[in-house]
Protein backbone atom coordinates (compact mmCIF):
# COMPACT_ATOMS: atom_id res chain seq x y z
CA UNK A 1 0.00 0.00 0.00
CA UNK A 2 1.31 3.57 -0.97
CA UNK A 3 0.74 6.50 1.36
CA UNK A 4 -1.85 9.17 0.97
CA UNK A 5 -1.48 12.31 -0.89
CA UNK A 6 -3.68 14.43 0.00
CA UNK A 7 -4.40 17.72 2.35
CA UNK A 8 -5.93 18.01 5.34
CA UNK A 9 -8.80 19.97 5.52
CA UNK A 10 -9.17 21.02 9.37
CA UNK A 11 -12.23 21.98 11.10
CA UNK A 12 -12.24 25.92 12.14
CA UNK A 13 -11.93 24.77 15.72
CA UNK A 14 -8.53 22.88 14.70
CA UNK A 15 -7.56 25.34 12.49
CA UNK A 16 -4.40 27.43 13.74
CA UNK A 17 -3.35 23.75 15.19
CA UNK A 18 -3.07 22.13 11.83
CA UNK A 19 -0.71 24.78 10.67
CA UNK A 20 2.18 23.96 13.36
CA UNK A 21 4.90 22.19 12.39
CA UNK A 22 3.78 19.44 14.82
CA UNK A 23 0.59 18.86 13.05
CA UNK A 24 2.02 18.87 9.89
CA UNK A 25 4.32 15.59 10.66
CA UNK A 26 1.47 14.07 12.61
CA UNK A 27 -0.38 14.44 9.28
CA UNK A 28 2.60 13.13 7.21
CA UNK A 29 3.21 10.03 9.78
CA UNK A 30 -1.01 9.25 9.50
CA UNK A 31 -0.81 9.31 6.14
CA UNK A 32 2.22 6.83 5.81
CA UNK A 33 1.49 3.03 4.68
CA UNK A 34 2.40 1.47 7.59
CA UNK A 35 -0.31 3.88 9.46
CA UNK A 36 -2.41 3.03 6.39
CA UNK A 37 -2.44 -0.77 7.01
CA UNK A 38 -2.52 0.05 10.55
CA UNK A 39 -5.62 1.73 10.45
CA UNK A 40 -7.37 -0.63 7.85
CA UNK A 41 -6.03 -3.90 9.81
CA UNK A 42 -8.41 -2.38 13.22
CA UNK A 43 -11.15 -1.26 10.88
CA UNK A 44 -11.64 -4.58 9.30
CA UNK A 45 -11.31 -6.46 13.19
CA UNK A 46 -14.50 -4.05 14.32
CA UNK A 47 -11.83 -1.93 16.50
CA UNK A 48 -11.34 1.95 16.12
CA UNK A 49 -9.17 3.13 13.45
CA UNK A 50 -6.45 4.99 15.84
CA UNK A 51 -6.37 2.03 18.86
CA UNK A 52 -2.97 0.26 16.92
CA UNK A 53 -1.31 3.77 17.85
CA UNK A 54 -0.38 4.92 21.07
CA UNK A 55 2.69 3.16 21.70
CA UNK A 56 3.68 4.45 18.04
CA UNK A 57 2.77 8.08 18.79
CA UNK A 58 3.94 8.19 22.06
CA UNK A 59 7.51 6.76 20.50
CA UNK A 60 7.13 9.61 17.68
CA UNK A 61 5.78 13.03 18.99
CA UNK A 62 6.69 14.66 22.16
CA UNK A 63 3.34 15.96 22.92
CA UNK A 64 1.25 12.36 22.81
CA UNK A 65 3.24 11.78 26.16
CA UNK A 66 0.92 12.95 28.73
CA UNK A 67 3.34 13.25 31.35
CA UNK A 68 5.34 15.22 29.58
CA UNK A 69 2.41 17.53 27.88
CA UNK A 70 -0.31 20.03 29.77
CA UNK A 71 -3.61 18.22 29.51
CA UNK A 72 -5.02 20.34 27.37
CA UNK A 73 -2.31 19.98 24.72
CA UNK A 74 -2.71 16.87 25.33
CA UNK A 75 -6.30 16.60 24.63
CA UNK A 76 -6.05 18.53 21.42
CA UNK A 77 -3.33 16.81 19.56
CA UNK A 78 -5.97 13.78 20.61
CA UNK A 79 -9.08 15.77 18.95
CA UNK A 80 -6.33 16.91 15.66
CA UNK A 81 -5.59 12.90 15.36
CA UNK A 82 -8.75 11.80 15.46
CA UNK A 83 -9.91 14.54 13.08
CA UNK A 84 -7.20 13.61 10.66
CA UNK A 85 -8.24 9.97 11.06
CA UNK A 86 -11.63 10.62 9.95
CA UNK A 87 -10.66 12.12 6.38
CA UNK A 88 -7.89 9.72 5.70
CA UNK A 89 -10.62 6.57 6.28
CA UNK A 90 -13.33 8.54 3.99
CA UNK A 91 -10.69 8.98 1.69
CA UNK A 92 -10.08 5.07 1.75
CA UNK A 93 -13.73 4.60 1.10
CA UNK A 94 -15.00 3.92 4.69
CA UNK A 95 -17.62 5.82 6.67
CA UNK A 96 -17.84 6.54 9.93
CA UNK A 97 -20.30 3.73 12.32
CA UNK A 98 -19.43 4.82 16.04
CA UNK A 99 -18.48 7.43 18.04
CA UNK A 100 -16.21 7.08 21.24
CA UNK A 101 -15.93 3.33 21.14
CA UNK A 102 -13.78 2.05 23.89
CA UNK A 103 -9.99 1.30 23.55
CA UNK A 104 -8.16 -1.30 25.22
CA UNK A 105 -5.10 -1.04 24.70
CA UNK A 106 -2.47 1.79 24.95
CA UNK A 107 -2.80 4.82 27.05
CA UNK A 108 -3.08 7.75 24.83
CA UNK A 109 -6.53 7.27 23.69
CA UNK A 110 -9.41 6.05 25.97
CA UNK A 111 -12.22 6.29 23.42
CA UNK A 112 -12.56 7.04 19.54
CA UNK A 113 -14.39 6.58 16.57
CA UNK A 114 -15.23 3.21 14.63
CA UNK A 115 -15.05 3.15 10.57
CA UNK A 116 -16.41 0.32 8.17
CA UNK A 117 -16.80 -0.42 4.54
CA UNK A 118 -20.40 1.13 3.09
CA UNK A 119 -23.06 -1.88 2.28
C-alpha cells in the first residue's frame, strides 16, 4: 500500500493547530502506509481506526506523552488525530459507524471513533 497524498482539511476549531509544524508531521506520519495498514487492519477487526497507535505516537511526537504535555495539549493533539483519522478513512472509502468506542489497549486514547466499509 502507498501513502496518501492528500491535504488536510481542518475543522475551524482545529484550524491554527493544523498549521504547526507538529501537526504537519502528525499528518505526514497518518498518512504513511504502515499507518495506512494500521488503520485498515483495526477497521476490518471491528476496533477503532487509531487504537494500533499509542505506543507508536507516544515513540514519535513529544506531545502524545501525557506526562510530559499540559492536559489540554494533550487533549487537542488527541481531537487533531482523530480529526485527521476521519478524512484519511473517507478517503479510503470507509464511513464513519461509532463514536467514542472504547480502547483497550495503549494509554493515549481512551475512546474514539469506529469506521467500516459502506453496504
Amino acid at each position: 500500500m502507498n501513502s496518501l497524498d492528500i491535504n488536510y482539511k481542518p475543522s475551524p476549531a482545529l484550524n491554527d493547530l493544523s498549521k504547526t509544524p507538529e501537526a504537519q508531521a502528525l499528518w505526514e506520519y497518518l498518512c504513511s502506509s504502515e499507518s495506512l495498514i494500521r488503520m485498515e487492519t483495526a477497521t476490518y477487526l471491528r476496533k477503532p481506526a487509531l487504537e494500533p497507535f499509542s505506543p507508536h505516537l507516544r515513540n514519535k511526537f513529544e506531545f502524545f506523552r501525557s506526562e510530559s504535555t499540559d492536559k489540554s495539549s494533550f487533549d487537542r493533539y488527541k481531537q487533531l488525530a482523530g480529526s485527521m483519522t476521519r478524512q484519511i478513512m473517507e478517503e479510503l472509502g470507509y464511513e464513519h459507524e461509532k463514536n467514542s468506542v472504547n480502547i483497550l489497549t495503549g494509554n493515549v486514547f481512551k475512546t474514539a471513533s469506529r469506521y467500516k466499509k459502506p453496504e
